[in-house]
N, C-alpha and C. Protein backbone atom coordinates (compact mmCIF):
# COMPACT_ATOMS: atom_id res chain seq x y z
N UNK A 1 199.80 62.08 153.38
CA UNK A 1 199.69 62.97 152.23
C UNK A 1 198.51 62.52 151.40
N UNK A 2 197.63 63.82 151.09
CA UNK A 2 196.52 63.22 149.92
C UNK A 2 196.91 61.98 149.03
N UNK A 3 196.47 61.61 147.86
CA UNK A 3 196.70 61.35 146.31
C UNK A 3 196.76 62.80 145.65
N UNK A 4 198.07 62.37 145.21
CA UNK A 4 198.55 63.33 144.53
C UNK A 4 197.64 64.13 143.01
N UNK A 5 197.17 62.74 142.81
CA UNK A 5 196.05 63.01 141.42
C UNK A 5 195.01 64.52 141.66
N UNK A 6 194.62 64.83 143.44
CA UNK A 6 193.97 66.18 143.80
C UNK A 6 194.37 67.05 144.07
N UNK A 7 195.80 67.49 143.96
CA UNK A 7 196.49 68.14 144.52
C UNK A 7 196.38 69.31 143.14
N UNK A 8 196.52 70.05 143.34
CA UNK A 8 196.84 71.42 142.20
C UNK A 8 198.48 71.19 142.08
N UNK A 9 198.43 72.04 140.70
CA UNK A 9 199.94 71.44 139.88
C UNK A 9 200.26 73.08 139.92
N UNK A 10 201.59 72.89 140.48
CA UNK A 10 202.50 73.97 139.98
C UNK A 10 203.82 73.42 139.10
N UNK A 11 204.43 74.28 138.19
CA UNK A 11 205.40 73.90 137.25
C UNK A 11 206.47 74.72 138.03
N UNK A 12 207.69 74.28 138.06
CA UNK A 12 208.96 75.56 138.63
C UNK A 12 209.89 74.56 137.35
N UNK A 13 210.69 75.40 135.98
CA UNK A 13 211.30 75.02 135.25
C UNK A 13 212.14 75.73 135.27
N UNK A 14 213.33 75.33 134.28
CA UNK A 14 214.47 76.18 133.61
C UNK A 14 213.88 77.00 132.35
N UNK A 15 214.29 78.29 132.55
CA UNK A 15 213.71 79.20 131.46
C UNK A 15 213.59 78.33 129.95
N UNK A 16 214.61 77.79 130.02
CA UNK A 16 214.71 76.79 128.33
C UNK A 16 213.52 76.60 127.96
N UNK A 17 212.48 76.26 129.04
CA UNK A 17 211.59 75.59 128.50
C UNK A 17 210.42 76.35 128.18
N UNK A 18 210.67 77.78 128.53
CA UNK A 18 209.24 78.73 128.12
C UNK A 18 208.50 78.71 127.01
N UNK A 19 209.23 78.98 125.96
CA UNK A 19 208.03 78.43 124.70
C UNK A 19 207.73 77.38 124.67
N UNK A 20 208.43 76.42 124.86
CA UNK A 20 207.76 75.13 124.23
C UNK A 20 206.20 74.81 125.33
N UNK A 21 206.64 75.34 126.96
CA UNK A 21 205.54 75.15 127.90
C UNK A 21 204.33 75.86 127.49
N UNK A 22 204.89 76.78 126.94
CA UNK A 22 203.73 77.97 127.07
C UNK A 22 202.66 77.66 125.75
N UNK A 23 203.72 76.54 124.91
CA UNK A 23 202.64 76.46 123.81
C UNK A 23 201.86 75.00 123.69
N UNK A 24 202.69 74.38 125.03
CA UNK A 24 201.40 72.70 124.68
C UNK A 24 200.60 73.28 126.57
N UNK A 25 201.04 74.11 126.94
CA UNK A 25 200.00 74.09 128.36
C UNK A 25 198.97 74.67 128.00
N UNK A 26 197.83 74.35 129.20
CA UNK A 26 196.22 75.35 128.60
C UNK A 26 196.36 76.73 129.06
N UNK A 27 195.97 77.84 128.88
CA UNK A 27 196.38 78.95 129.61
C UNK A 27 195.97 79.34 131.18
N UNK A 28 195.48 78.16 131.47
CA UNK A 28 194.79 78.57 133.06
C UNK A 28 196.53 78.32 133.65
N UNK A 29 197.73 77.64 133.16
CA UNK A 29 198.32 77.26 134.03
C UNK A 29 199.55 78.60 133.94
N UNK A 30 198.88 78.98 133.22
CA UNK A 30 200.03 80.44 133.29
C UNK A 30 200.46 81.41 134.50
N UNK A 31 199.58 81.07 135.74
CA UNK A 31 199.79 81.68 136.84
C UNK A 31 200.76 80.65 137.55
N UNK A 32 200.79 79.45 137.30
CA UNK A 32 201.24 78.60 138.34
C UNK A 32 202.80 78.01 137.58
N UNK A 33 202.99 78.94 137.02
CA UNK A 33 204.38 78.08 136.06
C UNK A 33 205.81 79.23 136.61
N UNK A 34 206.57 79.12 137.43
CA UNK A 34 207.91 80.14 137.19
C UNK A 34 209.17 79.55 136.49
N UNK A 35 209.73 80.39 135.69
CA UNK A 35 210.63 79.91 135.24
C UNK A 35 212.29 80.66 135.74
N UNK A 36 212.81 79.89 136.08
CA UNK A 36 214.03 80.24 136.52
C UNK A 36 215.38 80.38 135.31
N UNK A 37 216.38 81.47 136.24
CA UNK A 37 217.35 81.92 134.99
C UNK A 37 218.28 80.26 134.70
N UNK A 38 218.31 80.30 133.14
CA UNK A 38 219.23 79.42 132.93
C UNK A 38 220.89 79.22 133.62
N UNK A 39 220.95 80.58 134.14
CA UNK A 39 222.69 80.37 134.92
C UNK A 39 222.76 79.48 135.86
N UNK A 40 221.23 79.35 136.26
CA UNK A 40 221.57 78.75 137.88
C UNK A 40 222.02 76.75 137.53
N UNK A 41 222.38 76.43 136.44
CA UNK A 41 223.07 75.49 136.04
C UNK A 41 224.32 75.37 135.96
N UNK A 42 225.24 76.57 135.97
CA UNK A 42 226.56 76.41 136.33
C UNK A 42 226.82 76.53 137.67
N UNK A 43 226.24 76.57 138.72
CA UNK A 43 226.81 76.00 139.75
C UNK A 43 225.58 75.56 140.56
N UNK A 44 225.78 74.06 140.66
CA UNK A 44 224.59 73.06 141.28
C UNK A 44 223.76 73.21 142.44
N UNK A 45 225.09 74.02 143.39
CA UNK A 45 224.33 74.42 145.01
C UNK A 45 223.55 75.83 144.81
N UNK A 46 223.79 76.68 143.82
CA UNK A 46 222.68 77.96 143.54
C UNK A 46 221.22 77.09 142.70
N UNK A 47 221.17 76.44 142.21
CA UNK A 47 220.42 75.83 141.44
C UNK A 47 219.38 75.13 142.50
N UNK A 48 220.01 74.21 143.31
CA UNK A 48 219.10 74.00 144.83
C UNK A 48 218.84 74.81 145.24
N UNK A 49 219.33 75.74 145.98
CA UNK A 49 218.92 76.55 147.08
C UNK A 49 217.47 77.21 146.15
N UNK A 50 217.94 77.79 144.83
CA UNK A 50 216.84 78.79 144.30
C UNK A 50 215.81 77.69 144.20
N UNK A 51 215.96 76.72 143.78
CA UNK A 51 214.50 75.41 143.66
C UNK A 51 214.00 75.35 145.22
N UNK A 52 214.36 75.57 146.11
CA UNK A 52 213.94 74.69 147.42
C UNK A 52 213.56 76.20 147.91
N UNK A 53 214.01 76.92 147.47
CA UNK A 53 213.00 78.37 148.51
C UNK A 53 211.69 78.87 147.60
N UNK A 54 212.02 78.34 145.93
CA UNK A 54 210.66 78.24 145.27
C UNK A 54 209.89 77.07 145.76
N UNK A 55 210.26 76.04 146.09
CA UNK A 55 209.13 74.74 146.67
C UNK A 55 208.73 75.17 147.79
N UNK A 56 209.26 75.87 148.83
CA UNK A 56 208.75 76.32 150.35
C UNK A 56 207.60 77.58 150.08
N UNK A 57 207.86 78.25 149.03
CA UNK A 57 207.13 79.80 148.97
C UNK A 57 205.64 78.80 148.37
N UNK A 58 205.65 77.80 148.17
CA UNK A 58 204.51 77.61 147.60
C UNK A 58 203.40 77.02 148.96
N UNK A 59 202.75 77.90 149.17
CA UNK A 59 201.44 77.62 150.04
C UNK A 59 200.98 76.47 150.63
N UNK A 60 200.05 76.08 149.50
CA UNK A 60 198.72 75.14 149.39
C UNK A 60 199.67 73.64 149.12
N UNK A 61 199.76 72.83 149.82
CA UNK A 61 200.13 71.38 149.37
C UNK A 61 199.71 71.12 147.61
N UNK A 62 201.20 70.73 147.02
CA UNK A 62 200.69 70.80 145.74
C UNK A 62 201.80 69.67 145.05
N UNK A 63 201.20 69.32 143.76
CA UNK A 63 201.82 68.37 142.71
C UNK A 63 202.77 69.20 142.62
N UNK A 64 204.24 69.30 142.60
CA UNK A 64 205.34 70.42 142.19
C UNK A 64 206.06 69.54 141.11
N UNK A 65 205.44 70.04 139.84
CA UNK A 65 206.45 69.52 138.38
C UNK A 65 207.71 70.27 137.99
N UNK A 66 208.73 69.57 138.20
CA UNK A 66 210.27 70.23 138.17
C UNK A 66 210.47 70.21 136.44
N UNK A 67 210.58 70.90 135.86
CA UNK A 67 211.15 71.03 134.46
C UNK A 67 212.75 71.29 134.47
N UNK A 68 213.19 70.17 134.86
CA UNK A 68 214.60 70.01 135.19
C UNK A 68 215.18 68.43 135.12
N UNK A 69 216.14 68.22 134.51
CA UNK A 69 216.76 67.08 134.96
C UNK A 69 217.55 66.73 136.33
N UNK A 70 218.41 65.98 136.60
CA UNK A 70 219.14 65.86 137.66
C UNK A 70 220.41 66.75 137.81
N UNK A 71 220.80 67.44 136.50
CA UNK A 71 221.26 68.65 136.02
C UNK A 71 222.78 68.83 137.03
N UNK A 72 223.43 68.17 136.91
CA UNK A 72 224.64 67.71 137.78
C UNK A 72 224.36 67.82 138.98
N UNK A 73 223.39 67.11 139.48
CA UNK A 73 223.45 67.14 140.77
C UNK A 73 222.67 68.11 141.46
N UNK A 74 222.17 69.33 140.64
CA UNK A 74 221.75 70.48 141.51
C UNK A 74 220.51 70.14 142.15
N UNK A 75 219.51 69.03 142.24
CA UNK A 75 218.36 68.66 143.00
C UNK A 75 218.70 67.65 143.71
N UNK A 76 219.98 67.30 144.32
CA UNK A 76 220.43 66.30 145.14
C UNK A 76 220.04 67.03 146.30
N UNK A 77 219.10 66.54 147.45
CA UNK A 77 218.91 67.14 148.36
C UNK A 77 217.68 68.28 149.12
N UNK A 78 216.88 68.03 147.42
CA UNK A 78 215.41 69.21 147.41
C UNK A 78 214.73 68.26 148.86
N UNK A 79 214.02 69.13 149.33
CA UNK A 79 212.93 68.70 150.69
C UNK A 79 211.77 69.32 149.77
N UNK A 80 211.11 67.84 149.62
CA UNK A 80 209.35 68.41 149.47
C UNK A 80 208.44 68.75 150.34
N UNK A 81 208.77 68.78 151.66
CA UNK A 81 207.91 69.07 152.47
C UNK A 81 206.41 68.75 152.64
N UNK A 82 205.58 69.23 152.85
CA UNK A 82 204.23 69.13 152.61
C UNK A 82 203.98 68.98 151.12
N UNK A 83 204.89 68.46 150.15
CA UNK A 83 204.19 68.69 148.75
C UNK A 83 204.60 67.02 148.16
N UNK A 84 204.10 66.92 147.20
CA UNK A 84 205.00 66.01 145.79
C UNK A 84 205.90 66.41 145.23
N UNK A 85 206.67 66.26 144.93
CA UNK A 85 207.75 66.71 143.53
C UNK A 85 207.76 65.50 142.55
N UNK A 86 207.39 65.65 141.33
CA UNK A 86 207.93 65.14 140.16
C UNK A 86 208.89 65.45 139.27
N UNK A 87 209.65 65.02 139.30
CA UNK A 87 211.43 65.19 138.91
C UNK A 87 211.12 64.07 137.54
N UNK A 88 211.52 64.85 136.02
CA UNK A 88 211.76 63.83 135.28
C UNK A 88 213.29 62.76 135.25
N UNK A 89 213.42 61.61 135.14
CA UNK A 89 214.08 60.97 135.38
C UNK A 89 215.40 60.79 133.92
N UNK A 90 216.44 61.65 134.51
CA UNK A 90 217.17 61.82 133.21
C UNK A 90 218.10 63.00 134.04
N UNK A 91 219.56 62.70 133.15
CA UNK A 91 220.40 63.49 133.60
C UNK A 91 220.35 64.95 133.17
N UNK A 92 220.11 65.46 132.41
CA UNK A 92 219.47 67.02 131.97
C UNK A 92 218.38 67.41 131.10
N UNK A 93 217.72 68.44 130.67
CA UNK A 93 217.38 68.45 129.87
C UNK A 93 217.21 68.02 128.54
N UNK A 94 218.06 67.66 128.01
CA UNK A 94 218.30 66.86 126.89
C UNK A 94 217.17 65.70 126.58
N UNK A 95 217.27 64.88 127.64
CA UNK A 95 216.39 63.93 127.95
C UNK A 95 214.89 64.38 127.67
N UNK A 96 214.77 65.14 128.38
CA UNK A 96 212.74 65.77 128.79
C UNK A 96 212.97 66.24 126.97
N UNK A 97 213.46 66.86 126.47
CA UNK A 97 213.23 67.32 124.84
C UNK A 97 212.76 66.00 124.06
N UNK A 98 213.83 64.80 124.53
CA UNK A 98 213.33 63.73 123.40
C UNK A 98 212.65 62.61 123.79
N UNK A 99 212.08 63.29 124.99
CA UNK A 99 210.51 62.29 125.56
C UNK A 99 211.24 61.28 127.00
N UNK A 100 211.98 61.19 126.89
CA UNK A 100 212.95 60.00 127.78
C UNK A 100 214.40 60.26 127.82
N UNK A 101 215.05 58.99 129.13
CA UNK A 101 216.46 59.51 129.07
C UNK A 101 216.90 57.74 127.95
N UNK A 102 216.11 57.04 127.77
CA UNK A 102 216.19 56.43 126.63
C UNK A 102 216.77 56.59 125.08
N UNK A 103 215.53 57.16 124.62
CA UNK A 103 215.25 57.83 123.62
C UNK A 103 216.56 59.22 123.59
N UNK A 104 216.86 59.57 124.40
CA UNK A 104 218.15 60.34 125.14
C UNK A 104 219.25 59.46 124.11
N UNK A 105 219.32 58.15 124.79
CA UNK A 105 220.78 57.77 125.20
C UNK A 105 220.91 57.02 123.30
N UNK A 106 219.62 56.53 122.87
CA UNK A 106 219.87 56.13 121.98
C UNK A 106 220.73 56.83 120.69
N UNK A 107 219.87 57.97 120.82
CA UNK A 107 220.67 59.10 119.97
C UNK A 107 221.97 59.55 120.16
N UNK A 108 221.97 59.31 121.58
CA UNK A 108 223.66 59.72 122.17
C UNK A 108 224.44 58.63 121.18
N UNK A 109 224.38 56.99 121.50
CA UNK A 109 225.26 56.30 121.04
C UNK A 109 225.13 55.98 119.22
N UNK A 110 224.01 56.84 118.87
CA UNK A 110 224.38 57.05 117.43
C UNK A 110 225.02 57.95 116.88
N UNK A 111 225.35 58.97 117.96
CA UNK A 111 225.58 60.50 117.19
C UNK A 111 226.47 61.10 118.68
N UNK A 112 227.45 60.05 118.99
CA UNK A 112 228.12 61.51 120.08
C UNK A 112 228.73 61.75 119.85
N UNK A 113 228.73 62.90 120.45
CA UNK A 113 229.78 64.30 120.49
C UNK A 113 228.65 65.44 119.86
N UNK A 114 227.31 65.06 120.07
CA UNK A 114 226.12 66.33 119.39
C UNK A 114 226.21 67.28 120.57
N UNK A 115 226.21 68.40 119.97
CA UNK A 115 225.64 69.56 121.06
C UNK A 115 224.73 69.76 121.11
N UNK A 116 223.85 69.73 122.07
CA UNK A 116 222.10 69.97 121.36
C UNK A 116 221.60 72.01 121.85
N UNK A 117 221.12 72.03 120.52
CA UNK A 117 220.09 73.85 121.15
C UNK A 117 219.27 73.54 120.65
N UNK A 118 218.14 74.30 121.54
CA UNK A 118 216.67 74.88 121.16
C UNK A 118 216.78 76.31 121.52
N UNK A 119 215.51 76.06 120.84
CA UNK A 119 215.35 77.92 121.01
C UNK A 119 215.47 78.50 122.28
N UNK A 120 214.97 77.62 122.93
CA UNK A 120 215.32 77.95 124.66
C UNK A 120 216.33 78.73 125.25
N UNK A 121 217.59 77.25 124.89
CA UNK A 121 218.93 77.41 125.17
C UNK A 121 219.23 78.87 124.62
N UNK A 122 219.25 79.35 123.28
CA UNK A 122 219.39 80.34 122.57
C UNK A 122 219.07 81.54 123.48
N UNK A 123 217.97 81.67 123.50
CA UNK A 123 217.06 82.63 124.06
C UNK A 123 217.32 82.97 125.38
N UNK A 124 218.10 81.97 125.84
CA UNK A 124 218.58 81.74 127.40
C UNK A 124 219.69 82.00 128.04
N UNK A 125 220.89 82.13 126.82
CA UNK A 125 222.17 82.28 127.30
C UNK A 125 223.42 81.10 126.78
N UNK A 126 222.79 80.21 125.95
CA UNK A 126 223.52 79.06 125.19
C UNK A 126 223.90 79.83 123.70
N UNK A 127 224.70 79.96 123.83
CA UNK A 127 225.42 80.57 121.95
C UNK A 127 226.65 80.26 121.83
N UNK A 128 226.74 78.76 121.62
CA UNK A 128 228.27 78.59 121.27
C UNK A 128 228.99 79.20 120.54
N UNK A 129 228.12 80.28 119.38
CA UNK A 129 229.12 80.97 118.13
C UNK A 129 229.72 82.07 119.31
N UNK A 130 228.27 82.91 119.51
CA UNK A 130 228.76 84.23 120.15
C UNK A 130 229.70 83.98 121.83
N UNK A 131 229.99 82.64 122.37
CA UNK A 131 230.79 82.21 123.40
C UNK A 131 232.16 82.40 122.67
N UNK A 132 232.14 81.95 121.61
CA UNK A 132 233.62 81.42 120.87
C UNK A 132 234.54 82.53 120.42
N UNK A 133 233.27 83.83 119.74
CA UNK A 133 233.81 85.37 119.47
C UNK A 133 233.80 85.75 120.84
N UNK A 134 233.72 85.63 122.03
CA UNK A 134 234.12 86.69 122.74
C UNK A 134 235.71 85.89 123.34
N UNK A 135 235.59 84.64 123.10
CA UNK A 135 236.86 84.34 123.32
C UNK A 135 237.88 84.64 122.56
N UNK A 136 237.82 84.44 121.39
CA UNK A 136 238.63 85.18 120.06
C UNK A 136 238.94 86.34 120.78
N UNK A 137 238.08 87.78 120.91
CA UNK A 137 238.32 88.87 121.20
C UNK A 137 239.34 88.85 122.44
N UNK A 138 239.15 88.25 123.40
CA UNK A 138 239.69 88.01 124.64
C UNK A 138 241.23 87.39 125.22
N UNK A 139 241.28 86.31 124.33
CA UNK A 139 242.61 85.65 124.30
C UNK A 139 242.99 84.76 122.72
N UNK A 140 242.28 85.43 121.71
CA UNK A 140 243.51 85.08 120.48
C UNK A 140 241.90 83.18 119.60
N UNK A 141 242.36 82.71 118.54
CA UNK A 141 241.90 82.64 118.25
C UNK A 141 242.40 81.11 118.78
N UNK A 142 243.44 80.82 119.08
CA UNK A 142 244.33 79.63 119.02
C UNK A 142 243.47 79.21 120.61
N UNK A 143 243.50 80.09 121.81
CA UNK A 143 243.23 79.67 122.90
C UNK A 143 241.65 79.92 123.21
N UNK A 144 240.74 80.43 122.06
CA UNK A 144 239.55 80.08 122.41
C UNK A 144 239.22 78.92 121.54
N UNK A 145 239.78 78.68 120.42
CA UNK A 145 239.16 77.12 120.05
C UNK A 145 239.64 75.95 121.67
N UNK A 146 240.54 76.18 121.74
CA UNK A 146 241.06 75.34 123.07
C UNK A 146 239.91 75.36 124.42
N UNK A 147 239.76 77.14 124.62
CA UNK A 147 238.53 77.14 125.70
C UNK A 147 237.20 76.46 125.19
N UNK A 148 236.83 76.48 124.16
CA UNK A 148 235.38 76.25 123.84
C UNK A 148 235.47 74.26 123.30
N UNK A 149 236.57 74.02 123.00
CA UNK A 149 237.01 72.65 123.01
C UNK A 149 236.13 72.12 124.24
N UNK A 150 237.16 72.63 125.58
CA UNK A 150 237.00 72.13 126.76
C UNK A 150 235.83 72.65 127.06
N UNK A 151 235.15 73.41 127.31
CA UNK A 151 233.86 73.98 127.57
C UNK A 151 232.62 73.23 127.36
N UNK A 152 232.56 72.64 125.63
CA UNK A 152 231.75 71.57 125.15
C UNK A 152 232.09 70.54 125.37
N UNK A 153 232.97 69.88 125.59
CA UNK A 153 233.41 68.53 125.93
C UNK A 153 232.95 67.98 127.29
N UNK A 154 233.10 69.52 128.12
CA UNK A 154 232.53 69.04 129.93
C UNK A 154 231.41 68.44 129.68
N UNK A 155 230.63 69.18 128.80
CA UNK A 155 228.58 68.77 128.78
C UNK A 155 229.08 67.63 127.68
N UNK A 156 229.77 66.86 127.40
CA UNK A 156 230.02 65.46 126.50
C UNK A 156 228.98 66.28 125.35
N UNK A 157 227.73 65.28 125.30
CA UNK A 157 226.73 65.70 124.24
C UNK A 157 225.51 66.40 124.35
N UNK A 158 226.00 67.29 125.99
CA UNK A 158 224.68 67.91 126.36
C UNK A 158 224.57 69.23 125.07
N UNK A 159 223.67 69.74 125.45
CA UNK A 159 223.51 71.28 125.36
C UNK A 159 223.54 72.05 126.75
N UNK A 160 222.43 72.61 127.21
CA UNK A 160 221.92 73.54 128.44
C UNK A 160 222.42 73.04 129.85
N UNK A 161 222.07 71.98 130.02
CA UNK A 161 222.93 71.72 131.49
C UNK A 161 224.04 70.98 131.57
N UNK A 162 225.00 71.89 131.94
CA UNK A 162 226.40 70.97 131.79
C UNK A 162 226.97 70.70 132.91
């Protein structure tokens, strides 16, 4: 394999991250960036499969920057094939927001039980209010505090990938 340092960079992320990419990248990289739907985080083996037929569709041997954490597991198993992959090192997103899974964990053991959003999450399909009213509507007010209890508790102090 080349050095990776010559290789052309493609980005394949979780939608979460569209503004924030779109506003520290230069605009040449706007062709080479896809962003995938935030659902494909509730279940880990759709989350691979859709990453690994985006890493194969890509051509030209290339740097492939994952804007993803290890996100329960759903990149257990990616084949880079002819390419690189750079995977940030951290259990979800959470991590890549506050630079490290460090800087992550520190905040965790000052402050858990945080839910974290960005505009991303928002923009993406994360709305704990509007999750909580459709549970209200659905089964009563008693058994959606209970659902959304358990719901946030799975992601401990995540936000987006739980």
């Amino acid at each position: 394999m080349s050095n990776s340092t010559s290789l052309p960079i493609v980005i394949i992320a979780c939608k979460v991250f569209e503004n924030t990419l779109e506003d520290l990248l230069p605009p040449e990289f706007a062709n080479r960036i896809t962003f995938l739907d935030y659902g494909l985080h509730e279940v880990p083996r759709n989350l691979k499969k859709t990453l690994q037929e985006q890493i194969d569709q890509v051509d030209q041997p290339s740097l492939i920057v994952l804007g993803y954490g290890l996100c329960g597991n759903g990149l257990h198993g990616l084949k880079a094939g002819r390419h690189t992959l750079l995977v940030p090192r951290t259990d979800d997103c959470i991590g890549i927001f506050y630079g490290s899974y460090a800087a992550y964990r520190e905040q965790f053991d000052r402050q858990p039980g945080t839910y974290y959003l960005t505009k991303g999450w928002l923009e993406s399909g994360s709305n704990p209010l509007e999750t909580h009213q459709k549970y209200v509507e659905k089964y009563g007010e008693s058994q959606a505090n209970w659902l959304a209890d358990q719901l946030y508790q799975a992601g401990g102090a995540r936000g987006g990938c739980v």
